[in-house]
C-alpha atoms as a PDB file:
ATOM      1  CA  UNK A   1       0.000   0.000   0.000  1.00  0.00           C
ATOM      2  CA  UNK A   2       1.390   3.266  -0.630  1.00  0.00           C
ATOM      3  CA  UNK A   3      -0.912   6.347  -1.186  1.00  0.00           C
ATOM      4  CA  UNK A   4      -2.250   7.960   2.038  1.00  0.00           C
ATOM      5  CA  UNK A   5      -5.318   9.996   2.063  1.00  0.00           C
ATOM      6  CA  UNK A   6      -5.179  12.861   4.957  1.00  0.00           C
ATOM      7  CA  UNK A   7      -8.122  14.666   3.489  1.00  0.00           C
ATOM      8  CA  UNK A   8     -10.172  15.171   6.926  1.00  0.00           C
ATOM      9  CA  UNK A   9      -6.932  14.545   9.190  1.00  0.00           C
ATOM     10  CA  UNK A  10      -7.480  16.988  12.194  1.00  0.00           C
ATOM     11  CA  UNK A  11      -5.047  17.341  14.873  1.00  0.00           C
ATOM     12  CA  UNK A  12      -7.599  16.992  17.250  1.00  0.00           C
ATOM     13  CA  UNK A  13      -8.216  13.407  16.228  1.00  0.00           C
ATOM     14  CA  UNK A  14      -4.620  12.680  16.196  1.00  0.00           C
ATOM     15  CA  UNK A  15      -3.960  13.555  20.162  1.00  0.00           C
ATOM     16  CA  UNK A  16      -6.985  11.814  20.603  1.00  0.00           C
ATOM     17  CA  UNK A  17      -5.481   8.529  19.213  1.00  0.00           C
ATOM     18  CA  UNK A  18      -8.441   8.837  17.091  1.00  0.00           C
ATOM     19  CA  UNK A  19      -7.406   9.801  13.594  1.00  0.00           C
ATOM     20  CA  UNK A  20      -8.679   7.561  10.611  1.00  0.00           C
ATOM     21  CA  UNK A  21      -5.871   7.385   7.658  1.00  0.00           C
ATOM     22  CA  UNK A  22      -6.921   5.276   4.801  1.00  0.00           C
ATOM     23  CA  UNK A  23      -4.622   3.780   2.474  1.00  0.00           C
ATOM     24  CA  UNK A  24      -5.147   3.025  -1.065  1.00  0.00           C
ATOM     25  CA  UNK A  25      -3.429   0.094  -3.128  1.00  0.00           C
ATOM     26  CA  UNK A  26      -1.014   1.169  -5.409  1.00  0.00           C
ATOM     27  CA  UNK A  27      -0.976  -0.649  -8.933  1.00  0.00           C
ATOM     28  CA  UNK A  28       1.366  -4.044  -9.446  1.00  0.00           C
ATOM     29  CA  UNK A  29       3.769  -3.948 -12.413  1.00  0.00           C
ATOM     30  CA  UNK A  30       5.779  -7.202 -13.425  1.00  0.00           C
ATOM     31  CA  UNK A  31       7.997  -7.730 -16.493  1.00  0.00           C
ATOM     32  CA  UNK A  32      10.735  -9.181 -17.394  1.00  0.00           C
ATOM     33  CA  UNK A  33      14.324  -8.373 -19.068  1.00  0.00           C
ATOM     34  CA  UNK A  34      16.299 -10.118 -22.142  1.00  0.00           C
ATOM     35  CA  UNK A  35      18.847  -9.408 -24.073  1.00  0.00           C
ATOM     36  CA  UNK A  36      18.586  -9.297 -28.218  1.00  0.00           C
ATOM     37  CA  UNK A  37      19.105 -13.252 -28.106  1.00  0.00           C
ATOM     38  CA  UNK A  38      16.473 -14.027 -25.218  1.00  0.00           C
ATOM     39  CA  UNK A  39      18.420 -14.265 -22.620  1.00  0.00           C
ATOM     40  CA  UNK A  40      18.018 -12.723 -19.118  1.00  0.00           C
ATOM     41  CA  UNK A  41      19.381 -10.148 -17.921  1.00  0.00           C
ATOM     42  CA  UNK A  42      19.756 -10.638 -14.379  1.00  0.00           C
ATOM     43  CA  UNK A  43      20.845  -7.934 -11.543  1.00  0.00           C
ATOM     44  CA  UNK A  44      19.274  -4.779 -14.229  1.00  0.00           C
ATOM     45  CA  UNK A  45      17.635  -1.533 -12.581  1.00  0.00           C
ATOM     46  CA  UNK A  46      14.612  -0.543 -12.888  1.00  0.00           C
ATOM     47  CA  UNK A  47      13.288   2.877 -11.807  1.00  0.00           C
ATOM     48  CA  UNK A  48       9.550   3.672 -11.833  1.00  0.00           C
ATOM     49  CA  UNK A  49       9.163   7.379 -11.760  1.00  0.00           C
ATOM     50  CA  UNK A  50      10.731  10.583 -13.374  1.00  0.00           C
ATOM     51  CA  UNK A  51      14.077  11.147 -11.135  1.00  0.00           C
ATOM     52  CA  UNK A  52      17.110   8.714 -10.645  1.00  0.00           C
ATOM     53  CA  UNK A  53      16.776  10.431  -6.815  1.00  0.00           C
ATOM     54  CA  UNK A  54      12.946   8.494  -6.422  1.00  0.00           C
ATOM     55  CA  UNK A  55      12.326   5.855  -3.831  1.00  0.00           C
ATOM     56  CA  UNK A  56      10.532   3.263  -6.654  1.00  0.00           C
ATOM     57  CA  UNK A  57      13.673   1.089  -7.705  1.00  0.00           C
ATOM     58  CA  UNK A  58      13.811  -2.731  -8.104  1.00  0.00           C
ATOM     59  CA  UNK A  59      15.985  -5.684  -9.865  1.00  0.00           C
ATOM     60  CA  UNK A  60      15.481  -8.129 -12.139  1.00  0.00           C
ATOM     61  CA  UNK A  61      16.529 -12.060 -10.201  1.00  0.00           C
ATOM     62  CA  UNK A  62      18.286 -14.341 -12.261  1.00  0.00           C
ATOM     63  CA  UNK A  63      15.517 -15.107 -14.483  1.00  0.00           C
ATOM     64  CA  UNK A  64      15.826 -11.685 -15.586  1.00  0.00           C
ATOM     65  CA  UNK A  65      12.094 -11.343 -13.745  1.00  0.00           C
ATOM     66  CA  UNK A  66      10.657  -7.893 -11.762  1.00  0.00           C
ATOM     67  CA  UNK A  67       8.316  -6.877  -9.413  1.00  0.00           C
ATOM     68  CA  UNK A  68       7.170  -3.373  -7.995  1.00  0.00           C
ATOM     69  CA  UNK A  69       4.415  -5.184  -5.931  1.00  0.00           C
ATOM     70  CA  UNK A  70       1.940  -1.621  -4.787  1.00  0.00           C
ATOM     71  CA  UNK A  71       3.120   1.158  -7.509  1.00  0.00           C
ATOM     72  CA  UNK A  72       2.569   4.700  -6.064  1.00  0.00           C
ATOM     73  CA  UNK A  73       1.132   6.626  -9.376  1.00  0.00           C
ATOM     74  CA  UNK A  74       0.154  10.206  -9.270  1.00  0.00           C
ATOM     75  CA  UNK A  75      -0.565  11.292 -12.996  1.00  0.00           C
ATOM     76  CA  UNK A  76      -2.198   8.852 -15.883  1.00  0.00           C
ATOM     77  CA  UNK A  77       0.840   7.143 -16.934  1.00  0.00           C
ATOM     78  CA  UNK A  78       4.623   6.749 -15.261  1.00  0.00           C
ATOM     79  CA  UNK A  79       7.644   6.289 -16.722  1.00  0.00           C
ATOM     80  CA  UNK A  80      10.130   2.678 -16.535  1.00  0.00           C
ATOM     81  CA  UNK A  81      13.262   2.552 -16.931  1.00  0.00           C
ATOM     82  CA  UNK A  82      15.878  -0.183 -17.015  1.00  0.00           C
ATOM     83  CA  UNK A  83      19.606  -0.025 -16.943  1.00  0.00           C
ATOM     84  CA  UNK A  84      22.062  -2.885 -16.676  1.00  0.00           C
ATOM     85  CA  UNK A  85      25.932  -2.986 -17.432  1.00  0.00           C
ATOM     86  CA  UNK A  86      27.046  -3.467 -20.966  1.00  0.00           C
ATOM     87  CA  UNK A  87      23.369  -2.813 -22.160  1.00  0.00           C
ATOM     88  CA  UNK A  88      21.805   0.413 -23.934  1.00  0.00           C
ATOM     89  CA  UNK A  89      19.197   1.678 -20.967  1.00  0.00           C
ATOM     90  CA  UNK A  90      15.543   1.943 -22.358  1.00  0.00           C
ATOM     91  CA  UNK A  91      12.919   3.362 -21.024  1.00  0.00           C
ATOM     92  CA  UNK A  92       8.739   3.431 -21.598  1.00  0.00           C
ATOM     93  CA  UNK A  93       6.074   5.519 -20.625  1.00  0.00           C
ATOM     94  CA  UNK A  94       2.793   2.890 -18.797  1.00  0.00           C
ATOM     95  CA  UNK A  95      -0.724   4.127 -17.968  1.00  0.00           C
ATOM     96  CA  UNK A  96      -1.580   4.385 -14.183  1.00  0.00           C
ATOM     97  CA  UNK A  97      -3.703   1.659 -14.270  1.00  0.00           C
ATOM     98  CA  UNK A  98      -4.396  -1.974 -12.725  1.00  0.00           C
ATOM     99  CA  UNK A  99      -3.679  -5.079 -14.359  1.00  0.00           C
ATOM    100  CA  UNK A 100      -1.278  -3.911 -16.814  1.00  0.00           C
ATOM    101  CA  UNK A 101       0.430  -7.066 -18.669  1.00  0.00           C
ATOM    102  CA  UNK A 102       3.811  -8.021 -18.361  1.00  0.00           C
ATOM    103  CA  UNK A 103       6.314  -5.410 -19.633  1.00  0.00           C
ATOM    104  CA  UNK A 104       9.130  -6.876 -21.446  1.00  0.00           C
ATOM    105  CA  UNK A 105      11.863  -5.097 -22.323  1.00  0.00           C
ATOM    106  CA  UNK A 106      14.610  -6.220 -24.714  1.00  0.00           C
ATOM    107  CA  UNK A 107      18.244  -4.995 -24.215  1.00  0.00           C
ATOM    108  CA  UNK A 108      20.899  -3.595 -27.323  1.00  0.00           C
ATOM    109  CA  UNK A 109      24.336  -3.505 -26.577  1.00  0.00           C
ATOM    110  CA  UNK A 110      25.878  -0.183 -25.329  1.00  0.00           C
ATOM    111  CA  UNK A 111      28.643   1.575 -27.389  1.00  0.00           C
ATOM    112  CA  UNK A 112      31.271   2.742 -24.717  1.00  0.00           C
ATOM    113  CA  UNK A 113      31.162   6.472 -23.182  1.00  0.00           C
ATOM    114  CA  UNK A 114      35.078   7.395 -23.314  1.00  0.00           C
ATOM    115  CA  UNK A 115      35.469  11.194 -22.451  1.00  0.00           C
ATOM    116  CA  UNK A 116      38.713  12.970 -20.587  1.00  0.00           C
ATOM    117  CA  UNK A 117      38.352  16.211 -18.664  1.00  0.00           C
ATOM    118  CA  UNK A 118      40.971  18.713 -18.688  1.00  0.00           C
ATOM    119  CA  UNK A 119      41.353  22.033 -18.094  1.00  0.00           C
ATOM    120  CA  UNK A 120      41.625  25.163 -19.894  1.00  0.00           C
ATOM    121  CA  UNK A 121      45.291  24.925 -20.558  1.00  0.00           C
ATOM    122  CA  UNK A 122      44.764  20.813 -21.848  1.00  0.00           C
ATOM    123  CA  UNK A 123      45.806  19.144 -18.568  1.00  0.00           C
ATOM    124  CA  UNK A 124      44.230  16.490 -17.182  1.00  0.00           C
ATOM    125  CA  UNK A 125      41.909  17.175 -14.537  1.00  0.00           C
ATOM    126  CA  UNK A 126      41.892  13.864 -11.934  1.00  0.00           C
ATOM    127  CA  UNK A 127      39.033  12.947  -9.207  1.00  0.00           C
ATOM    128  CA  UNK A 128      36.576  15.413 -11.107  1.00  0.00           C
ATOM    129  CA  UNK A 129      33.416  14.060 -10.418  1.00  0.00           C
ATOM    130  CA  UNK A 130      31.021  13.009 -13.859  1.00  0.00           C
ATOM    131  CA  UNK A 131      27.447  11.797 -13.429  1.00  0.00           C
ATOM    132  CA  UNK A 132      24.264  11.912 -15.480  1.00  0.00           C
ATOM    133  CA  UNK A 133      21.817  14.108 -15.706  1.00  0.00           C
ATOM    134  CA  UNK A 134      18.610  14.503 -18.398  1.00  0.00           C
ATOM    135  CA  UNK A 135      17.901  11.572 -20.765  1.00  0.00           C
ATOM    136  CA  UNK A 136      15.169  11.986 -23.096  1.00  0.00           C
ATOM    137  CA  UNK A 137      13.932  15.434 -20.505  1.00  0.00           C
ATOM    138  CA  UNK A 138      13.891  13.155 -17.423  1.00  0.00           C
ATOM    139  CA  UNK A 139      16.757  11.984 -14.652  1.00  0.00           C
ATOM    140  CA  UNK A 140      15.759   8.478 -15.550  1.00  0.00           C
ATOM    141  CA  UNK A 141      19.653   6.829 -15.920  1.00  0.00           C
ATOM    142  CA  UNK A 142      21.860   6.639 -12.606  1.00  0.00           C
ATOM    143  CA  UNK A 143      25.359   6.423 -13.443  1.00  0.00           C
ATOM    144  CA  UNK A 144      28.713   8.139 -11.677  1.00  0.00           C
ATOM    145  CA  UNK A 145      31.941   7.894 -11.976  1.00  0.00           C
ATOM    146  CA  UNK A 146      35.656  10.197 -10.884  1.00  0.00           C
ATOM    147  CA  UNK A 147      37.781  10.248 -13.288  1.00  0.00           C
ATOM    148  CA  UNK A 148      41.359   8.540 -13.272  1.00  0.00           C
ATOM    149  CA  UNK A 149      45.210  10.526 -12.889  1.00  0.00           C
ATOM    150  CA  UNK A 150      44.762  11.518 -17.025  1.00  0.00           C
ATOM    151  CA  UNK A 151      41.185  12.708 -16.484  1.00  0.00           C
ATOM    152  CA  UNK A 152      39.596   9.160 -18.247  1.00  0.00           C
ATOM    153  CA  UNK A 153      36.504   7.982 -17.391  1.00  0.00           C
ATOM    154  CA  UNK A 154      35.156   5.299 -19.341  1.00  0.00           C
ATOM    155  CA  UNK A 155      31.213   4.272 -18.692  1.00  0.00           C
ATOM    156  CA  UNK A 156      29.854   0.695 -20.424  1.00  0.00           C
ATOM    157  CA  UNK A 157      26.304   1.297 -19.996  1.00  0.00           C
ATOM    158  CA  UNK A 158      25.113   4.768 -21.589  1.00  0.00           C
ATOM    159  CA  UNK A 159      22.069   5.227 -24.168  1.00  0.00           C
ATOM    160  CA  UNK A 160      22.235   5.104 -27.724  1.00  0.00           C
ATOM    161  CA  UNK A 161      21.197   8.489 -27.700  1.00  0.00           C
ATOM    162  CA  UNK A 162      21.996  11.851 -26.422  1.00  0.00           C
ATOM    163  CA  UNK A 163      21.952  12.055 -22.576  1.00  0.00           C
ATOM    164  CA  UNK A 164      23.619  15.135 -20.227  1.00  0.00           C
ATOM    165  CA  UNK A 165      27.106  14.619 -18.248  1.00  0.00           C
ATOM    166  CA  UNK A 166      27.536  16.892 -15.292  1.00  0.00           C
ATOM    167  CA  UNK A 167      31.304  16.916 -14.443  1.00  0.00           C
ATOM    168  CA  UNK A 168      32.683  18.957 -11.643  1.00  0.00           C
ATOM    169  CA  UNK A 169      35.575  19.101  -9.776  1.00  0.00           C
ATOM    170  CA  UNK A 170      36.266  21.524  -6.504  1.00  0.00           C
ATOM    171  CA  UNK A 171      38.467  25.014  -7.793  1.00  0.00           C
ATOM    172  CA  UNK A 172      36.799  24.841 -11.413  1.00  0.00           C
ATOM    173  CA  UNK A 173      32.912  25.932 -12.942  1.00  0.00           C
ATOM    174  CA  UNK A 174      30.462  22.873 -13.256  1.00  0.00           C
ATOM    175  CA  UNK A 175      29.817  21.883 -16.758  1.00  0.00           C
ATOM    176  CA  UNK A 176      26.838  19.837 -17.866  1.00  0.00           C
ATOM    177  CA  UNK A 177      27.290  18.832 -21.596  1.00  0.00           C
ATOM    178  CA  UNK A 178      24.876  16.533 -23.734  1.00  0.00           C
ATOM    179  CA  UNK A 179      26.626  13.552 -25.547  1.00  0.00           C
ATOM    180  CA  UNK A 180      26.168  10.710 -27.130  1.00  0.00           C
ATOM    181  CA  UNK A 181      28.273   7.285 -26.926  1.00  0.00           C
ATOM    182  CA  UNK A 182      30.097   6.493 -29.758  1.00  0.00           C
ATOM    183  CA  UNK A 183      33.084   4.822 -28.745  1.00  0.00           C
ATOM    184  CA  UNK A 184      35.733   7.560 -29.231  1.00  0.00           C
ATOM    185  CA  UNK A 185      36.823   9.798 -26.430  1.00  0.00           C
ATOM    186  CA  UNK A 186      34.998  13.051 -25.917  1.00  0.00           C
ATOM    187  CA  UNK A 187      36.700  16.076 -24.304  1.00  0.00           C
ATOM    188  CA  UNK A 188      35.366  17.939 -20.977  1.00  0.00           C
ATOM    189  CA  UNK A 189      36.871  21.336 -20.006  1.00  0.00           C
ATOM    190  CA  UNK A 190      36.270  22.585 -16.904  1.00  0.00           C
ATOM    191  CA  UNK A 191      37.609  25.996 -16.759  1.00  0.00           C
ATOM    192  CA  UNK A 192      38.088  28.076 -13.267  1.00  0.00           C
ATOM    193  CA  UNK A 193      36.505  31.138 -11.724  1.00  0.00           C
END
Protein backbone atom coordinates (compact mmCIF):
# COMPACT_ATOMS: atom_id res chain seq x y z
CA UNK A 1 0.00 0.00 0.00
CA UNK A 2 1.39 3.27 -0.63
CA UNK A 3 -0.91 6.35 -1.19
CA UNK A 4 -2.25 7.96 2.04
CA UNK A 5 -5.32 10.00 2.06
CA UNK A 6 -5.18 12.86 4.96
CA UNK A 7 -8.12 14.67 3.49
CA UNK A 8 -10.17 15.17 6.93
CA UNK A 9 -6.93 14.54 9.19
CA UNK A 10 -7.48 16.99 12.19
CA UNK A 11 -5.05 17.34 14.87
CA UNK A 12 -7.60 16.99 17.25
CA UNK A 13 -8.22 13.41 16.23
CA UNK A 14 -4.62 12.68 16.20
CA UNK A 15 -3.96 13.56 20.16
CA UNK A 16 -6.98 11.81 20.60
CA UNK A 17 -5.48 8.53 19.21
CA UNK A 18 -8.44 8.84 17.09
CA UNK A 19 -7.41 9.80 13.59
CA UNK A 20 -8.68 7.56 10.61
CA UNK A 21 -5.87 7.38 7.66
CA UNK A 22 -6.92 5.28 4.80
CA UNK A 23 -4.62 3.78 2.47
CA UNK A 24 -5.15 3.03 -1.06
CA UNK A 25 -3.43 0.09 -3.13
CA UNK A 26 -1.01 1.17 -5.41
CA UNK A 27 -0.98 -0.65 -8.93
CA UNK A 28 1.37 -4.04 -9.45
CA UNK A 29 3.77 -3.95 -12.41
CA UNK A 30 5.78 -7.20 -13.42
CA UNK A 31 8.00 -7.73 -16.49
CA UNK A 32 10.74 -9.18 -17.39
CA UNK A 33 14.32 -8.37 -19.07
CA UNK A 34 16.30 -10.12 -22.14
CA UNK A 35 18.85 -9.41 -24.07
CA UNK A 36 18.59 -9.30 -28.22
CA UNK A 37 19.10 -13.25 -28.11
CA UNK A 38 16.47 -14.03 -25.22
CA UNK A 39 18.42 -14.26 -22.62
CA UNK A 40 18.02 -12.72 -19.12
CA UNK A 41 19.38 -10.15 -17.92
CA UNK A 42 19.76 -10.64 -14.38
CA UNK A 43 20.85 -7.93 -11.54
CA UNK A 44 19.27 -4.78 -14.23
CA UNK A 45 17.64 -1.53 -12.58
CA UNK A 46 14.61 -0.54 -12.89
CA UNK A 47 13.29 2.88 -11.81
CA UNK A 48 9.55 3.67 -11.83
CA UNK A 49 9.16 7.38 -11.76
CA UNK A 50 10.73 10.58 -13.37
CA UNK A 51 14.08 11.15 -11.14
CA UNK A 52 17.11 8.71 -10.64
CA UNK A 53 16.78 10.43 -6.82
CA UNK A 54 12.95 8.49 -6.42
CA UNK A 55 12.33 5.86 -3.83
CA UNK A 56 10.53 3.26 -6.65
CA UNK A 57 13.67 1.09 -7.70
CA UNK A 58 13.81 -2.73 -8.10
CA UNK A 59 15.99 -5.68 -9.87
CA UNK A 60 15.48 -8.13 -12.14
CA UNK A 61 16.53 -12.06 -10.20
CA UNK A 62 18.29 -14.34 -12.26
CA UNK A 63 15.52 -15.11 -14.48
CA UNK A 64 15.83 -11.68 -15.59
CA UNK A 65 12.09 -11.34 -13.74
CA UNK A 66 10.66 -7.89 -11.76
CA UNK A 67 8.32 -6.88 -9.41
CA UNK A 68 7.17 -3.37 -7.99
CA UNK A 69 4.42 -5.18 -5.93
CA UNK A 70 1.94 -1.62 -4.79
CA UNK A 71 3.12 1.16 -7.51
CA UNK A 72 2.57 4.70 -6.06
CA UNK A 73 1.13 6.63 -9.38
CA UNK A 74 0.15 10.21 -9.27
CA UNK A 75 -0.56 11.29 -13.00
CA UNK A 76 -2.20 8.85 -15.88
CA UNK A 77 0.84 7.14 -16.93
CA UNK A 78 4.62 6.75 -15.26
CA UNK A 79 7.64 6.29 -16.72
CA UNK A 80 10.13 2.68 -16.53
CA UNK A 81 13.26 2.55 -16.93
CA UNK A 82 15.88 -0.18 -17.01
CA UNK A 83 19.61 -0.02 -16.94
CA UNK A 84 22.06 -2.89 -16.68
CA UNK A 85 25.93 -2.99 -17.43
CA UNK A 86 27.05 -3.47 -20.97
CA UNK A 87 23.37 -2.81 -22.16
CA UNK A 88 21.80 0.41 -23.93
CA UNK A 89 19.20 1.68 -20.97
CA UNK A 90 15.54 1.94 -22.36
CA UNK A 91 12.92 3.36 -21.02
CA UNK A 92 8.74 3.43 -21.60
CA UNK A 93 6.07 5.52 -20.62
CA UNK A 94 2.79 2.89 -18.80
CA UNK A 95 -0.72 4.13 -17.97
CA UNK A 96 -1.58 4.39 -14.18
CA UNK A 97 -3.70 1.66 -14.27
CA UNK A 98 -4.40 -1.97 -12.73
CA UNK A 99 -3.68 -5.08 -14.36
CA UNK A 100 -1.28 -3.91 -16.81
CA UNK A 101 0.43 -7.07 -18.67
CA UNK A 102 3.81 -8.02 -18.36
CA UNK A 103 6.31 -5.41 -19.63
CA UNK A 104 9.13 -6.88 -21.45
CA UNK A 105 11.86 -5.10 -22.32
CA UNK A 106 14.61 -6.22 -24.71
CA UNK A 107 18.24 -5.00 -24.22
CA UNK A 108 20.90 -3.59 -27.32
CA UNK A 109 24.34 -3.50 -26.58
CA UNK A 110 25.88 -0.18 -25.33
CA UNK A 111 28.64 1.57 -27.39
CA UNK A 112 31.27 2.74 -24.72
CA UNK A 113 31.16 6.47 -23.18
CA UNK A 114 35.08 7.40 -23.31
CA UNK A 115 35.47 11.19 -22.45
CA UNK A 116 38.71 12.97 -20.59
CA UNK A 117 38.35 16.21 -18.66
CA UNK A 118 40.97 18.71 -18.69
CA UNK A 119 41.35 22.03 -18.09
CA UNK A 120 41.62 25.16 -19.89
CA UNK A 121 45.29 24.93 -20.56
CA UNK A 122 44.76 20.81 -21.85
CA UNK A 123 45.81 19.14 -18.57
CA UNK A 124 44.23 16.49 -17.18
CA UNK A 125 41.91 17.17 -14.54
CA UNK A 126 41.89 13.86 -11.93
CA UNK A 127 39.03 12.95 -9.21
CA UNK A 128 36.58 15.41 -11.11
CA UNK A 129 33.42 14.06 -10.42
CA UNK A 130 31.02 13.01 -13.86
CA UNK A 131 27.45 11.80 -13.43
CA UNK A 132 24.26 11.91 -15.48
CA UNK A 133 21.82 14.11 -15.71
CA UNK A 134 18.61 14.50 -18.40
CA UNK A 135 17.90 11.57 -20.76
CA UNK A 136 15.17 11.99 -23.10
CA UNK A 137 13.93 15.43 -20.50
CA UNK A 138 13.89 13.15 -17.42
CA UNK A 139 16.76 11.98 -14.65
CA UNK A 140 15.76 8.48 -15.55
CA UNK A 141 19.65 6.83 -15.92
CA UNK A 142 21.86 6.64 -12.61
CA UNK A 143 25.36 6.42 -13.44
CA UNK A 144 28.71 8.14 -11.68
CA UNK A 145 31.94 7.89 -11.98
CA UNK A 146 35.66 10.20 -10.88
CA UNK A 147 37.78 10.25 -13.29
CA UNK A 148 41.36 8.54 -13.27
CA UNK A 149 45.21 10.53 -12.89
CA UNK A 150 44.76 11.52 -17.02
CA UNK A 151 41.19 12.71 -16.48
CA UNK A 152 39.60 9.16 -18.25
CA UNK A 153 36.50 7.98 -17.39
CA UNK A 154 35.16 5.30 -19.34
CA UNK A 155 31.21 4.27 -18.69
CA UNK A 156 29.85 0.69 -20.42
CA UNK A 157 26.30 1.30 -20.00
CA UNK A 158 25.11 4.77 -21.59
CA UNK A 159 22.07 5.23 -24.17
CA UNK A 160 22.23 5.10 -27.72
CA UNK A 161 21.20 8.49 -27.70
CA UNK A 162 22.00 11.85 -26.42
CA UNK A 163 21.95 12.05 -22.58
CA UNK A 164 23.62 15.14 -20.23
CA UNK A 165 27.11 14.62 -18.25
CA UNK A 166 27.54 16.89 -15.29
CA UNK A 167 31.30 16.92 -14.44
CA UNK A 168 32.68 18.96 -11.64
CA UNK A 169 35.57 19.10 -9.78
CA UNK A 170 36.27 21.52 -6.50
CA UNK A 171 38.47 25.01 -7.79
CA UNK A 172 36.80 24.84 -11.41
CA UNK A 173 32.91 25.93 -12.94
CA UNK A 174 30.46 22.87 -13.26
CA UNK A 175 29.82 21.88 -16.76
CA UNK A 176 26.84 19.84 -17.87
CA UNK A 177 27.29 18.83 -21.60
CA UNK A 178 24.88 16.53 -23.73
CA UNK A 179 26.63 13.55 -25.55
CA UNK A 180 26.17 10.71 -27.13
CA UNK A 181 28.27 7.28 -26.93
CA UNK A 182 30.10 6.49 -29.76
CA UNK A 183 33.08 4.82 -28.75
CA UNK A 184 35.73 7.56 -29.23
CA UNK A 185 36.82 9.80 -26.43
CA UNK A 186 35.00 13.05 -25.92
CA UNK A 187 36.70 16.08 -24.30
CA UNK A 188 35.37 17.94 -20.98
CA UNK A 189 36.87 21.34 -20.01
CA UNK A 190 36.27 22.59 -16.90
CA UNK A 191 37.61 26.00 -16.76
CA UNK A 192 38.09 28.08 -13.27
CA UNK A 193 36.50 31.14 -11.72
Amino acid sequence: FRRVLFRSLKLDDLQAEQAVMILHEGIAVAGRVTDAAGHPIAGADLLAGEDYFARDWTKTDAAGNFRFPHLRTINTSFLLTVQAKGFAPQRKELPSEKGLALVEFVLQPAKLLLGRVIDGAGRPVADAFVTTERWKRYRTVRWQSNTDSQGRFTWDYPPADAIEIRVNKEGFREITKEVVADGREQTFVLTQP
